[in-house]
Protein backbone atom coordinates (compact mmCIF):
# COMPACT_ATOMS: atom_id res chain seq x y z
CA UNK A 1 80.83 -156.11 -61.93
CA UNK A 2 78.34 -153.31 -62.10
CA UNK A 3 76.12 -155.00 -64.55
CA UNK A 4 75.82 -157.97 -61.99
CA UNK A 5 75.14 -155.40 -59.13
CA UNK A 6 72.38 -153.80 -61.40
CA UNK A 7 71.26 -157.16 -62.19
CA UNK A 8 71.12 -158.03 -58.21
CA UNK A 9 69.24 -154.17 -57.85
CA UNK A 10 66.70 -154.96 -60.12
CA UNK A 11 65.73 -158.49 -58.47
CA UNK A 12 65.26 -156.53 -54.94
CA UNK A 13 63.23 -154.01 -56.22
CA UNK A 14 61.10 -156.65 -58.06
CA UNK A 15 60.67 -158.18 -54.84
CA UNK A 16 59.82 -155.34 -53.05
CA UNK A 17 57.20 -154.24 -55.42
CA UNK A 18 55.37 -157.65 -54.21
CA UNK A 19 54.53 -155.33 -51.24
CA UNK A 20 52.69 -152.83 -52.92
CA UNK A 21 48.86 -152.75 -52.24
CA UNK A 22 47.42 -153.88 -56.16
CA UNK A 23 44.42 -152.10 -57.30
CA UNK A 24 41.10 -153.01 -59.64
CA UNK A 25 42.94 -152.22 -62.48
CA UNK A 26 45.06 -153.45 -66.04
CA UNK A 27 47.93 -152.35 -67.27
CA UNK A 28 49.03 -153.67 -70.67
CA UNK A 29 52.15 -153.79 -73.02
CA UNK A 30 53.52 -155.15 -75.90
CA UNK A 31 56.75 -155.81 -77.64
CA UNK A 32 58.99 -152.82 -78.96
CA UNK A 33 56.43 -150.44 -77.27
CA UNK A 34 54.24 -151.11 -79.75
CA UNK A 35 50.35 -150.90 -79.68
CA UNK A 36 49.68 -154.37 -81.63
CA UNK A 37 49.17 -157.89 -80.84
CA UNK A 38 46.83 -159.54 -78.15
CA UNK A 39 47.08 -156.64 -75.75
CA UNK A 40 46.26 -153.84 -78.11
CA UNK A 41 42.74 -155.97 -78.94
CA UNK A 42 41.97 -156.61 -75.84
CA UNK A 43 42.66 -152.92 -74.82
CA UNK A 44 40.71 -151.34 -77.72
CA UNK A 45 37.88 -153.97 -76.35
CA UNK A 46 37.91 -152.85 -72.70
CA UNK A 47 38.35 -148.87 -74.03
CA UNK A 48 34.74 -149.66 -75.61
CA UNK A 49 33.12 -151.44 -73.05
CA UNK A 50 34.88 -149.94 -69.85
CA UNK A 51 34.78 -153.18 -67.74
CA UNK A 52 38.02 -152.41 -66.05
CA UNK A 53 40.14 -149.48 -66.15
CA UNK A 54 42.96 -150.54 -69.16
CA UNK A 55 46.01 -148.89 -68.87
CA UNK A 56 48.83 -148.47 -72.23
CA UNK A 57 51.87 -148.65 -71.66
CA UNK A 58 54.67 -147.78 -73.50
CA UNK A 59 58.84 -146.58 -73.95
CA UNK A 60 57.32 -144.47 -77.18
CA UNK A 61 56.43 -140.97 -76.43
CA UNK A 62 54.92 -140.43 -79.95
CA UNK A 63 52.72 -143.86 -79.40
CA UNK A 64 51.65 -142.53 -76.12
CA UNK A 65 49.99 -139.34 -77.80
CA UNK A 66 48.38 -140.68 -80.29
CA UNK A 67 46.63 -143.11 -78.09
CA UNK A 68 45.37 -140.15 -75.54
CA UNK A 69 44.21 -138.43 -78.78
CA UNK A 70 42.45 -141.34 -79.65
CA UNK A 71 40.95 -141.69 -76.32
CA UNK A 72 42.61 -144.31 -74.56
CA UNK A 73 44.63 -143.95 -71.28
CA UNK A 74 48.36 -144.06 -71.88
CA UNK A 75 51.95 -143.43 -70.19
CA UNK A 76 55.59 -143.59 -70.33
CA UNK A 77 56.62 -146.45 -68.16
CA UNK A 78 59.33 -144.65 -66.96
CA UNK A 79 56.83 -141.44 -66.04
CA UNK A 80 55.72 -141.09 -62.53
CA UNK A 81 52.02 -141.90 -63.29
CA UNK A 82 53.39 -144.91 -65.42
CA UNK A 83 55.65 -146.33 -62.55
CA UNK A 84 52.54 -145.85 -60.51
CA UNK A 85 49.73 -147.90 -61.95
CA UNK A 86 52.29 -150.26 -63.08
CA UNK A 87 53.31 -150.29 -58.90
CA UNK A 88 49.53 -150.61 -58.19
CA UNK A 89 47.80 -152.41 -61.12
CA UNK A 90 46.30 -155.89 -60.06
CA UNK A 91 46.56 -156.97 -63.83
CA UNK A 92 48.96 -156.91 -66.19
CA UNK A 93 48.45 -158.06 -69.92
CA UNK A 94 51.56 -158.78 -72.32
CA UNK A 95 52.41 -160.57 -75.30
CA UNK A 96 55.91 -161.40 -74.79
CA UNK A 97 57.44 -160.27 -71.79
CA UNK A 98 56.49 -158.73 -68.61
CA UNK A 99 59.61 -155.66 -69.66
CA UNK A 100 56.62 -154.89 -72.58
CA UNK A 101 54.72 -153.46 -69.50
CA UNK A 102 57.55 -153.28 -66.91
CA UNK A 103 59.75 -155.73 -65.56
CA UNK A 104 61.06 -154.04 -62.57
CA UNK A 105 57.51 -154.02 -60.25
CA UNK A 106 55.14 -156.85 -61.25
CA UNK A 107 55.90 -158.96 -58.57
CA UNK A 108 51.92 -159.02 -56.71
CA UNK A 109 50.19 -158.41 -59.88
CA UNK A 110 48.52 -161.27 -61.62
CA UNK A 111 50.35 -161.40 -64.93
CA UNK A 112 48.59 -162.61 -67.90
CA UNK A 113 51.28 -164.01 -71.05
CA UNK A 114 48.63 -163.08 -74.20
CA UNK A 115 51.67 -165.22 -75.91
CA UNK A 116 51.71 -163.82 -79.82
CA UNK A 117 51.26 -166.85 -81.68
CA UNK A 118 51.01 -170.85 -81.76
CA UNK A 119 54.31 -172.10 -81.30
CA UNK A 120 55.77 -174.41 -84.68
CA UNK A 121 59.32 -173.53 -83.23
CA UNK A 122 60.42 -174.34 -80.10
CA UNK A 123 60.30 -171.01 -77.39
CA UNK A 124 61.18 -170.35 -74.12
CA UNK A 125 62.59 -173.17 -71.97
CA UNK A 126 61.58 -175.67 -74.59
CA UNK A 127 65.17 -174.10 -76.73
CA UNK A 128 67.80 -176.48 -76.70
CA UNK A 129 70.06 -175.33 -79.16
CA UNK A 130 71.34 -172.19 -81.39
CA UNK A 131 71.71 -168.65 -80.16
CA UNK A 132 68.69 -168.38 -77.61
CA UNK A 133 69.69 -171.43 -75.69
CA UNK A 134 71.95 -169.90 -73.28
CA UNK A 135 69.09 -167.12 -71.85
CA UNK A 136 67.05 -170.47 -71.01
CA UNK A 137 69.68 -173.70 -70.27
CA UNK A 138 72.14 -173.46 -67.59
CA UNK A 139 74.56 -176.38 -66.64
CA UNK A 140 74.22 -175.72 -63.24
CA UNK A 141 72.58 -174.32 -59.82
CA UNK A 142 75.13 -171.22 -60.01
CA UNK A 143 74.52 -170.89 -63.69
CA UNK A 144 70.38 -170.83 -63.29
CA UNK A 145 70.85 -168.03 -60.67
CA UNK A 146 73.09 -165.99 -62.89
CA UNK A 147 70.88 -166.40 -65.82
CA UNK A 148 67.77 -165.23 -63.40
CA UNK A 149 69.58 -162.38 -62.86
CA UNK A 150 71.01 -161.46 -65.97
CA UNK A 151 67.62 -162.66 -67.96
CA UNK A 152 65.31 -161.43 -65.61
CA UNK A 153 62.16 -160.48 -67.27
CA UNK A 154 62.54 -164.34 -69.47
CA UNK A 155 62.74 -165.71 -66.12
CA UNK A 156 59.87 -164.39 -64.53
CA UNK A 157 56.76 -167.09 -64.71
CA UNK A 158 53.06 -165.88 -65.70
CA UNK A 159 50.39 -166.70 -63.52
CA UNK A 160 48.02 -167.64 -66.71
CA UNK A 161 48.12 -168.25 -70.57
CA UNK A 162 45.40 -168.30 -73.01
CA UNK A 163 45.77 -171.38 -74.89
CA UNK A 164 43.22 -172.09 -78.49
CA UNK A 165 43.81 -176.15 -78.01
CA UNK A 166 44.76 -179.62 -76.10
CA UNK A 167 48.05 -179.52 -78.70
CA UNK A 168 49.48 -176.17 -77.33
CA UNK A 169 48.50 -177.12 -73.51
CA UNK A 170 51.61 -179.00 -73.03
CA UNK A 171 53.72 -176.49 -74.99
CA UNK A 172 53.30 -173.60 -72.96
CA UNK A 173 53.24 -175.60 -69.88
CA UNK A 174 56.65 -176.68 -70.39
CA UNK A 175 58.18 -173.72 -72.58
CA UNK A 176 56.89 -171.36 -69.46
CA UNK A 177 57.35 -173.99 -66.84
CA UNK A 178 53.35 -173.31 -65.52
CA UNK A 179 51.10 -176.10 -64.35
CA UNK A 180 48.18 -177.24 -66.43
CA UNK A 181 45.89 -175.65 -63.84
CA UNK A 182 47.51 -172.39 -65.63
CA UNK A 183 46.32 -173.03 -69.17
CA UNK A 184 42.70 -171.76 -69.77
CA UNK A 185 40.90 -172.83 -72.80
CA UNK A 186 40.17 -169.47 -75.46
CA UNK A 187 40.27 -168.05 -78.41
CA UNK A 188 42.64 -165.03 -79.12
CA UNK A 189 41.78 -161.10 -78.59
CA UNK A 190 43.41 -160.43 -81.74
CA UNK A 191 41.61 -162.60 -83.63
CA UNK A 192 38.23 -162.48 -81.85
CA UNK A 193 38.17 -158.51 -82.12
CA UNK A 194 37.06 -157.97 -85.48
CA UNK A 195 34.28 -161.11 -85.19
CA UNK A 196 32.66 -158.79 -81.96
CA UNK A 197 33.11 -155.44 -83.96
CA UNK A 198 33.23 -155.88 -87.74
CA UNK A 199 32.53 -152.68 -88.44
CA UNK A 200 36.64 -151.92 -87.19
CA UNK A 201 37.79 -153.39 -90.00
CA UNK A 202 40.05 -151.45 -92.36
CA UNK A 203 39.73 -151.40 -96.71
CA UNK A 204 43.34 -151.73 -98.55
CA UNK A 205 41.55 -149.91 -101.25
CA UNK A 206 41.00 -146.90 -98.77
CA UNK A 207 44.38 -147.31 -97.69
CA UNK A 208 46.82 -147.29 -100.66
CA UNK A 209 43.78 -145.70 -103.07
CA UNK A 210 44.23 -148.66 -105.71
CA UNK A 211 41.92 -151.83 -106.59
CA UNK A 212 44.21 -154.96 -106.90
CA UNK A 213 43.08 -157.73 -108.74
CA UNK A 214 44.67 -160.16 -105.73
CA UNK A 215 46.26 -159.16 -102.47
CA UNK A 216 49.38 -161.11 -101.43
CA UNK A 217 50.66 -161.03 -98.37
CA UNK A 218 54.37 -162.44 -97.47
CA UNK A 219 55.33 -162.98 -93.92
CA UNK A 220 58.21 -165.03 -93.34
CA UNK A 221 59.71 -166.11 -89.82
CA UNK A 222 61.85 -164.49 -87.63
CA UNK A 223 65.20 -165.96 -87.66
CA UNK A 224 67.21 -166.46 -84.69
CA UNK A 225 69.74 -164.01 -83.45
CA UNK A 226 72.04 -162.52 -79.90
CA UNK A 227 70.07 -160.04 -80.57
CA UNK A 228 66.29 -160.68 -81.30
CA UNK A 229 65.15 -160.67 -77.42
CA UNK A 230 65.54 -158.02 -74.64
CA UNK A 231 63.48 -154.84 -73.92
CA UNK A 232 63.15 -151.96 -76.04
CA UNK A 233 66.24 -150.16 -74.42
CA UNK A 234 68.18 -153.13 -74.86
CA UNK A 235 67.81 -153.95 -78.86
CA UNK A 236 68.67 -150.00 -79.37
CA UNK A 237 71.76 -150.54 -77.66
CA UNK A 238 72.31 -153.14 -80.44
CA UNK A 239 71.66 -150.94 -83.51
CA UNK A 240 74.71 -150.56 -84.70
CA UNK A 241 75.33 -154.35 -84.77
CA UNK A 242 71.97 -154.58 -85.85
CA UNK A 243 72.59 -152.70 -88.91
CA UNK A 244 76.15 -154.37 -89.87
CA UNK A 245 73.91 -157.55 -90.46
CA UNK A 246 71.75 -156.03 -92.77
CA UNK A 247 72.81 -156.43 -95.83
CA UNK A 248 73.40 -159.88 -94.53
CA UNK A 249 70.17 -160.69 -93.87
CA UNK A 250 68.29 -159.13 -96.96
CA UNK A 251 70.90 -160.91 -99.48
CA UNK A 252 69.50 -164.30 -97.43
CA UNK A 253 66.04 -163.36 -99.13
CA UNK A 254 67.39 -162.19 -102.38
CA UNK A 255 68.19 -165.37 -102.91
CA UNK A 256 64.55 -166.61 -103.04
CA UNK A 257 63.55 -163.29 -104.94
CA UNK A 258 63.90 -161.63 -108.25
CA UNK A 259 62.39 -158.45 -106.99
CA UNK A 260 62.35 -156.84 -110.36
CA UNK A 261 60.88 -159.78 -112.40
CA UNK A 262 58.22 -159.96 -109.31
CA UNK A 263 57.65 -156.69 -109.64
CA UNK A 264 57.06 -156.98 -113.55
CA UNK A 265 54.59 -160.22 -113.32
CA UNK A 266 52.65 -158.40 -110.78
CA UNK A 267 51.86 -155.77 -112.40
CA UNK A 268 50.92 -157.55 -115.51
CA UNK A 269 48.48 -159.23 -113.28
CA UNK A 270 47.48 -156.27 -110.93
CA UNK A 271 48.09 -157.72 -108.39
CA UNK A 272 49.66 -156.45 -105.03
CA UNK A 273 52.28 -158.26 -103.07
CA UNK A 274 52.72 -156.87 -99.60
CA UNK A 275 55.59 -157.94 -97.29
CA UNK A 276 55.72 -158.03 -93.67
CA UNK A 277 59.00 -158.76 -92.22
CA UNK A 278 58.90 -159.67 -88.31
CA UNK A 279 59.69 -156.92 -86.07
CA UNK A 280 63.48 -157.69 -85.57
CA UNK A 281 63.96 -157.88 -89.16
CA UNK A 282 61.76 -154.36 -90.06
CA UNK A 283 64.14 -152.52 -91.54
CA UNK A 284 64.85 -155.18 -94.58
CA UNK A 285 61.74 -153.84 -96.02
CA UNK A 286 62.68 -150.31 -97.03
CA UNK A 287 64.72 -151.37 -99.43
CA UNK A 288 62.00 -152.61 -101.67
CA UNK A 289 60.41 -149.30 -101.46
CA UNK A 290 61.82 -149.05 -105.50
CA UNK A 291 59.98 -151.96 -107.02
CA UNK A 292 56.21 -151.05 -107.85
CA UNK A 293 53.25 -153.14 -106.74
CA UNK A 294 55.59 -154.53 -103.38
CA UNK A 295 54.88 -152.34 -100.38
CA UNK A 296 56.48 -153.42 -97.67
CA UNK A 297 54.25 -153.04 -94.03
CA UNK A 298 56.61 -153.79 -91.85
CA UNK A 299 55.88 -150.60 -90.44
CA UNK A 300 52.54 -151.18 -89.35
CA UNK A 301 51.12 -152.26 -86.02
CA UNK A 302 49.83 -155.20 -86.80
CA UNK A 303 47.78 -156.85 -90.14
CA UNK A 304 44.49 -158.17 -88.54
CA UNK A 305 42.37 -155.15 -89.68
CA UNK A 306 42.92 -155.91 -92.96
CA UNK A 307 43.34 -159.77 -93.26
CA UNK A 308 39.70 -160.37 -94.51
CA UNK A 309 41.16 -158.95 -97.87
CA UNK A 310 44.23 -160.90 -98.36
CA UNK A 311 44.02 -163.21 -101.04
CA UNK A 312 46.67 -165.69 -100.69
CA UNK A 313 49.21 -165.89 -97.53
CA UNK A 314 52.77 -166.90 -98.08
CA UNK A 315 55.02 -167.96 -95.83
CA UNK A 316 58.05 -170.21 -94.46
CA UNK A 317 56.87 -170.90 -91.00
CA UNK A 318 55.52 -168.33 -89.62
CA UNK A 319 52.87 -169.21 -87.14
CA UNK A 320 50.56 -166.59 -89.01
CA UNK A 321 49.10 -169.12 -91.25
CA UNK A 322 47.31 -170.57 -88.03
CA UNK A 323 45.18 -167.31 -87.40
CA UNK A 324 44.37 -167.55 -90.99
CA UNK A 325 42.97 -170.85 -91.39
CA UNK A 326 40.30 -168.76 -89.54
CA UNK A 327 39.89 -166.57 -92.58
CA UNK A 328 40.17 -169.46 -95.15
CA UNK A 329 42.48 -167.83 -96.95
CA UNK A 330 44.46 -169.63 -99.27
CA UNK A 331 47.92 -170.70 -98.10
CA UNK A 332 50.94 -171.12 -100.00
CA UNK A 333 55.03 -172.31 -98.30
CA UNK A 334 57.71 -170.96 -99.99
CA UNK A 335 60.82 -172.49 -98.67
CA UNK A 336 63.96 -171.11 -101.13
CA UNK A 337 66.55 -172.07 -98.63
CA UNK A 338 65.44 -175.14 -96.41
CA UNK A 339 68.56 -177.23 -96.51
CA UNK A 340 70.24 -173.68 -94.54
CA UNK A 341 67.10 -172.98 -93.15
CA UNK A 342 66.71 -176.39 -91.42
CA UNK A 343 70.59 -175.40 -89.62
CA UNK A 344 69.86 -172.17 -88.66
CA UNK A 345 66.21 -172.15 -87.58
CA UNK A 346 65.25 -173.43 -83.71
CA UNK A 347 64.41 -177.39 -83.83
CA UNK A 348 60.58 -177.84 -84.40
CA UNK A 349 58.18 -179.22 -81.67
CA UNK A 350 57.91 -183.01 -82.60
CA UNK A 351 54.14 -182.40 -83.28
CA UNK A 352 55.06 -179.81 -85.84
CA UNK A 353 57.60 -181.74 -88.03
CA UNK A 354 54.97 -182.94 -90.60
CA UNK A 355 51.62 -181.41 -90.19
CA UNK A 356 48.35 -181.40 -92.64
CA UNK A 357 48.87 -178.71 -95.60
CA UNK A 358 52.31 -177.64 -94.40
CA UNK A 359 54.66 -180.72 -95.08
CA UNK A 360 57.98 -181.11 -93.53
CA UNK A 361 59.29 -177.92 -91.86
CA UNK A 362 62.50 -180.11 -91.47
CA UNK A 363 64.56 -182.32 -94.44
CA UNK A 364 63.91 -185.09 -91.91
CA UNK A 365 60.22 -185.11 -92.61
CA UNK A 366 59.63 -186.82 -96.14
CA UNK A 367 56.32 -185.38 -96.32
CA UNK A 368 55.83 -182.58 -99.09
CA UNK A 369 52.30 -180.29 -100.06
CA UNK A 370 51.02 -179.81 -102.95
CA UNK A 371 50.89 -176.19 -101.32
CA UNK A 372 54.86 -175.51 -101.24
CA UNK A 373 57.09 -174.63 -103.22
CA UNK A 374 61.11 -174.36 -103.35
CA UNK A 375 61.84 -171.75 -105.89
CA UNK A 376 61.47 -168.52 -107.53
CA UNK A 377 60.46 -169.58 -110.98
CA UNK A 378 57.73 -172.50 -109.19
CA UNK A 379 56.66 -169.22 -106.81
CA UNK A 380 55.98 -167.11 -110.05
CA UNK A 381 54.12 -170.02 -112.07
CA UNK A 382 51.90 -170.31 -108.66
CA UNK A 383 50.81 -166.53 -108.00
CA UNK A 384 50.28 -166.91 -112.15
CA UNK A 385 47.78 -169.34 -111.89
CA UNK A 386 43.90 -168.50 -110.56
CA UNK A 387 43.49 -171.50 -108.41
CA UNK A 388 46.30 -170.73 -106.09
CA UNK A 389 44.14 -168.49 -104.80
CA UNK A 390 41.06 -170.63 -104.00
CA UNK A 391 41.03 -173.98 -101.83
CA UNK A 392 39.95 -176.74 -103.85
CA UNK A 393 38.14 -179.94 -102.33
CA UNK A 394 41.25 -182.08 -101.65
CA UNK A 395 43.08 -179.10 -99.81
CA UNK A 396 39.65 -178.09 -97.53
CA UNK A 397 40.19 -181.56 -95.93
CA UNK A 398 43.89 -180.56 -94.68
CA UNK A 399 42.46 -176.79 -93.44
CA UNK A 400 40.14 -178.83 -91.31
CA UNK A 401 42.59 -181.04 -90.20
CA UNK A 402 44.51 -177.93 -89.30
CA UNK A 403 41.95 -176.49 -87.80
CA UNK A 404 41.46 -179.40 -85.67
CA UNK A 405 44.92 -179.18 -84.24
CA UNK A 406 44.95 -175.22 -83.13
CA UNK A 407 41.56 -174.19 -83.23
CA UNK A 408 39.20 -176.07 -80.05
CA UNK A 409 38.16 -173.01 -78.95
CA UNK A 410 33.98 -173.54 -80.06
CA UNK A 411 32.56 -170.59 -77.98
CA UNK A 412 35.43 -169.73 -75.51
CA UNK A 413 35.52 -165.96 -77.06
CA UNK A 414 38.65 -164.49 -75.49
CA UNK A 415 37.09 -161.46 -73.99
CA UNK A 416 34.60 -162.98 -72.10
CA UNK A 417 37.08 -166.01 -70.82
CA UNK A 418 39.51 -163.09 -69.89
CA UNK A 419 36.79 -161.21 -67.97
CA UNK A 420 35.11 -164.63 -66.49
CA UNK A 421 37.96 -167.09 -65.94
CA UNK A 422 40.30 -164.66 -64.97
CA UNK A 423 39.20 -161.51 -63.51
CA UNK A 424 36.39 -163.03 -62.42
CA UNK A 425 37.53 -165.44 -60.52
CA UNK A 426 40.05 -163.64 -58.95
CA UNK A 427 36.97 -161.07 -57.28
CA UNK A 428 34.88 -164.19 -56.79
CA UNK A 429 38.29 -166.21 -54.78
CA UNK A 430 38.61 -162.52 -52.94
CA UNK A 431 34.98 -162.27 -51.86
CA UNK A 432 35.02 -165.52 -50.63
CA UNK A 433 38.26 -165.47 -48.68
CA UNK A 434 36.67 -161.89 -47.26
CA UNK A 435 33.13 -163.87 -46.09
CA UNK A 436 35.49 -167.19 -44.28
């Protein structure tokens, strides 16, 4: 009973907040009160050019000082001056949820989704089966208003998403439930950042003090559980359940690795294989700590500073590989477990079933690549050979086919649509509604 009276609490005060006089100014957020992701570019972008007053914030107290030591404006959201210029910012920019900012008093503000990646999976209201389904499908008018109020922050619709082509129009239109009018046309901050300031790229050399013949990088998927949405607060009320699966889920990818016979190959062939599990599966990584030339970077913020080195990408499904067709990096699917993964992974969007270069993400597509492979010993003989890590002739036509599908964004850089489409637009609507 109290966590539906809470539940009913929170939806007046979001309400309310829709009263509160909005000011020329952003606030911005992003998942696990991290500083990564769309947001964090386009913040680091506004912090250099000062076109609008950007605002951090965060649930980490540690984040929050290293970003005022670094220059940028930061605070608790649950300080008074967070609350505040969350209460009074006309902006807000997230990548998952408006709880990455603050859920409770966005109502007024116009809330920009920087959505973290082009969907392959199904997301959002698009889920129609497995454990997310419930947050999003109710079986009736009682059930929808009980899972607005016990789902609030999944529930509450952006005013505008940034969208890289025609394909993913219709995905976020319907997976957010916004109109088309809703979708503008533009590249990502998060890719776009380090075209406008090259110079903020980041060496690997300079950062682990070695010189790798080849980079690797591994990045699988997230995979679906109870617990893999919510705010921060929320998933560390989980961490003891959390932590029973564990073992659970790191025996799922010791079946597709021999760690110490990877281990042994790559340093035979100095090379260095680093591993980025998503964020709800972070901890898996420190167990590899033991096995030399695999460093896990789960830890980090985010990868894109450093993508212009990787050498070959490897993953299951992970939307990653679209950001780095922009990079031409070599691309390689390692699928160990696909007849379970195929069960226990959210259906595919009919588009992505059998795509260019990626094959079947399902056993129902019969199409394979030449750039996938299906187990440990195949995975070794690849990262043995030299031409894995180029793209010859034959697999150049698929990237541009690829890049066809998720890249139309020609010379829609994201900052400048963000400042022209949306905040512009906004002051130009206000003058004009000011002048009638």
């Amino acid at each position: 009973m109290m966590k539906v009276i809470t539940s009913i609490l929170r939806k007046i005060i979001y309400h309310c907040s829709g009263f509160s006089p909005r000011m020329n100014k952003a606030v911005l957020g992003s998942y696990k009160d991290q500083f990564s992701d769309n947001a964090k570019y386009l913040c680091l972008h506004w912090q250099q050019t000062r076109f609008i007053r950007a605002i951090w914030i965060s649930g980490d107290a540690s984040l929050i000082k290293q970003l005022r030591e670094e220059g940028i404006e930061a605070y608790h959201r649950r300080s008074l001056r967070g609350l505040y210029h969350c209460l009074t910012s006309k902006y807000y920019f997230y990548n998952t949820y408006i709880g990455d900012i603050n859920q409770y008093v966005a109502k007024g503000a116009i809330k920009t989704n920087l959505w973290h990646g082009s969907p392959l999976k199904k997301i959002e209201f698009d889920i129609e089966s497995g454990p997310l389904a419930h947050i999003y499908n109710a079986a009736g008018p009682l059930d929808r208003v009980l899972n607005s109020l016990k789902f609030h922050q999944q529930h509450i619709t952006p005013d505008i998403m940034l969208s890289p082509s025609p394909v993913i129009d219709p995905l976020f239109t319907s997976a957010f439930r916004i109109t088309p009018q809703q979708v503008i046309r533009s590249g990502n901050p998060r890719t776009d950042y380090h075209r406008r300031y090259p110079n903020q790229k980041k060496s690997l050399k300079s950062i682990f003090n070695v010189q790798y013949d080849q980079v690797i990088l591994y990045v699988p998927t997230c995979h679906d559980t109870a617990q893999t949405r919510g705010n921060n607060s929320q998933i560390k009320s989980q961490a003891s359940s959390l932590s029973q699966s564990v073992m659970g889920r790191m025996s799922h990818y010791d079946k597709g690795f021999d760690w110490p016979r990877l281990s042994k190959q790559l340093q035979q062939n100095n090379q260095l294989f680093l591993i980025r599990f998503h964020p709800n599966e972070a901890h898996l990584g420190k167990q590899l700590s033991q096995y030399p030339n695999i460093i896990d970077i789960s830890s980090w913020q985010d990868v894109y500073s450093t993508l212009h080195e990787i050498d070959l990408l490897i993953t299951d499904q992970s939307s990653l590989f679209i950001d780095l067709l922009l990079y031409r990096v070599p691309i390689l699917f390692y699928r160990f477990n696909q007849v379970e993964e195929s069960t226990q992974l959210r259906e595919a969007y009919d588009y992505a079933e059998c795509l260019p270069l990626v094959g079947g993400l399902s056993t129902s597509c019969n199409s394979s690549s030449n750039r996938a492979v299906h187990t440990f010993p195949a995975l070794l003989e690849v990262l043995n050979k030299e031409e894995s890590f180029h793209i010859d002739t034959e697999t150049e036509k698929e990237y541009r086919l690829l890049q066809q599908i998720y890249w139309q964004t020609e010379d829609n850089d994201a900052f400048s649509t963000i400042e022209n489409e949306i905040i512009g637009r906004d002051e130009l609507a206000q003058l004009k509604s000011i002048r009638q």
